[in-house]
Protein backbone atom coordinates (compact mmCIF):
# COMPACT_ATOMS: atom_id res chain seq x y z
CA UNK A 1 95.26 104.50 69.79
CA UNK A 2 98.06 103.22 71.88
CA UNK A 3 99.48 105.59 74.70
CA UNK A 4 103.22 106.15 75.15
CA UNK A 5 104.10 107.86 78.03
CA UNK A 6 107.27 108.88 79.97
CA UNK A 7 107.51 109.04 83.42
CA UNK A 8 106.93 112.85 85.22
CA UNK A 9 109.29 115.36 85.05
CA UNK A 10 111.07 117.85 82.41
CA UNK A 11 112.72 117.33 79.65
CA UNK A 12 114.66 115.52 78.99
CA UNK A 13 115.52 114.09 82.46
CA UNK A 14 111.90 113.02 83.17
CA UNK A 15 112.31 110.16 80.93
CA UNK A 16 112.30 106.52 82.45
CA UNK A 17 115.66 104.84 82.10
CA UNK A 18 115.03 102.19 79.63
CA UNK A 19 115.55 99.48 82.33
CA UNK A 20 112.59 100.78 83.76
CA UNK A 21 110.68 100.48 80.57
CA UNK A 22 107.33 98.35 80.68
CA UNK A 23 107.60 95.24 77.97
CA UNK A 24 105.48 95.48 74.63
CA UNK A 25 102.20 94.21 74.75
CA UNK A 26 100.32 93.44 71.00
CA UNK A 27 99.55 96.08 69.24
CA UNK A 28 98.68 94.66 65.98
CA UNK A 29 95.04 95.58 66.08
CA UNK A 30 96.03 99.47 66.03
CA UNK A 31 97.91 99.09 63.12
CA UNK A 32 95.81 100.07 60.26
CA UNK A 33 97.03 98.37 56.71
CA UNK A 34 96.26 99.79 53.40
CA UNK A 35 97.78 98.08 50.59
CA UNK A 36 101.32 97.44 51.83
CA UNK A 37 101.00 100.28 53.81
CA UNK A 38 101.09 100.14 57.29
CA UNK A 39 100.19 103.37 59.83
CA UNK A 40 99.42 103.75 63.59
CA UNK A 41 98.21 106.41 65.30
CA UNK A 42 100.17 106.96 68.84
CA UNK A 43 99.72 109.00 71.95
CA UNK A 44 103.49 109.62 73.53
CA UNK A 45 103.75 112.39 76.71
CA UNK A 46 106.98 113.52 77.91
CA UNK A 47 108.06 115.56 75.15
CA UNK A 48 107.82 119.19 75.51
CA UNK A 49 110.01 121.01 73.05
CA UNK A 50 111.59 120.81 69.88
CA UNK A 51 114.49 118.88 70.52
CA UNK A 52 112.22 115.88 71.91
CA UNK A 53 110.43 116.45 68.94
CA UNK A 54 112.90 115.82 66.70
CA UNK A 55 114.74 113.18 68.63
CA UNK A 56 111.82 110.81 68.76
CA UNK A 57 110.81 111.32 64.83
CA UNK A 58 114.44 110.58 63.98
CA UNK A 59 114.68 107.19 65.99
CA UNK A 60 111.42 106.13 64.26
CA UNK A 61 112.20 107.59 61.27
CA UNK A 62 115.77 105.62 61.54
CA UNK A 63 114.00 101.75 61.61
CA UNK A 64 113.88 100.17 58.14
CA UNK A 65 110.99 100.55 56.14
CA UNK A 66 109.26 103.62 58.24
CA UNK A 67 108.31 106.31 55.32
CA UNK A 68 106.41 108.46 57.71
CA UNK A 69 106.98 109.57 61.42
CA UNK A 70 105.37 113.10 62.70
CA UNK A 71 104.84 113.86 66.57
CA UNK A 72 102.46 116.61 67.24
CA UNK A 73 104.22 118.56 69.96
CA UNK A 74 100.83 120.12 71.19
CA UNK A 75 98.93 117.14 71.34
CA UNK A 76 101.12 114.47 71.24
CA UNK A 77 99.75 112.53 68.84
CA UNK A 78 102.15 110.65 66.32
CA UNK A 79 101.34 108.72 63.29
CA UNK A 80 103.61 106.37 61.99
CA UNK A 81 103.60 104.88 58.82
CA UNK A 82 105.89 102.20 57.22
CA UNK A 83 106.43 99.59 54.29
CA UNK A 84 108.33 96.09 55.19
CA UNK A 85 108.38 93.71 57.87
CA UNK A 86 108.76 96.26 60.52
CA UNK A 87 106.47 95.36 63.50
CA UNK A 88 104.32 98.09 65.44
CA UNK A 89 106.05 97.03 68.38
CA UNK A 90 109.79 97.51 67.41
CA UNK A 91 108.47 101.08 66.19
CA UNK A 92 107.05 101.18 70.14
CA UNK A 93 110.61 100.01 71.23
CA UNK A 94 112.47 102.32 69.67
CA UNK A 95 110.32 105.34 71.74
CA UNK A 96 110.70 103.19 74.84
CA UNK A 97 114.54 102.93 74.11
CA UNK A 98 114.72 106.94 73.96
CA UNK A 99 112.86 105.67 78.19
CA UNK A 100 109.26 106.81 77.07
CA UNK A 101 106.97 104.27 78.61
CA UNK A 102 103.94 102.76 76.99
């Protein structure tokens, strides 16, 4: 599992400004493939209500290919899944360009 965190504070002002935002590293052996499915399992902090919720599944949800995006608000676990040439590290971008850090 790869951890996505956002820097201390509420929500959703405790977010790192994406400047701040520490560059991708490989992910690729996370990402579990079955058939021309592809699905990782994430651990993102930060978010702490419904609107955080729902703005993170939405940018995921939004990248090409993604069929699947659900955040678990109590536990913060989110499992992505996707179709396509869409890399587990764009789907890690576009939390770290809401300023979630990884």
């Amino acid at each position: 599992m790869t951890d996505v965190s956002a820097s201390g504070g509420g929500c959703p002002s405790g977010l790192a400004p994406p400047s701040q935002v520490a560059a991708p590293r490989d992910v690729s052996p996370f990402v579990v493939r079955k058939g021309a499915v592809n699905t990782i399992d994430l651990s993102v902090s930060g978010a702490r209500c419904g609107g955080c919720l729902s703005k993170i599944e939405r940018a995921v949800t939004d990248l090409p290919g993604v069929a699947e995006a659900r955040l678990n608000l109590s536990t913060g676990q989110m499992r992505v899944a996707w179709t396509g040439d869409l890399t587990a590290e764009r789907v890690i971008a576009a939390i770290n360009d809401l300023g979630y850090r990884e």
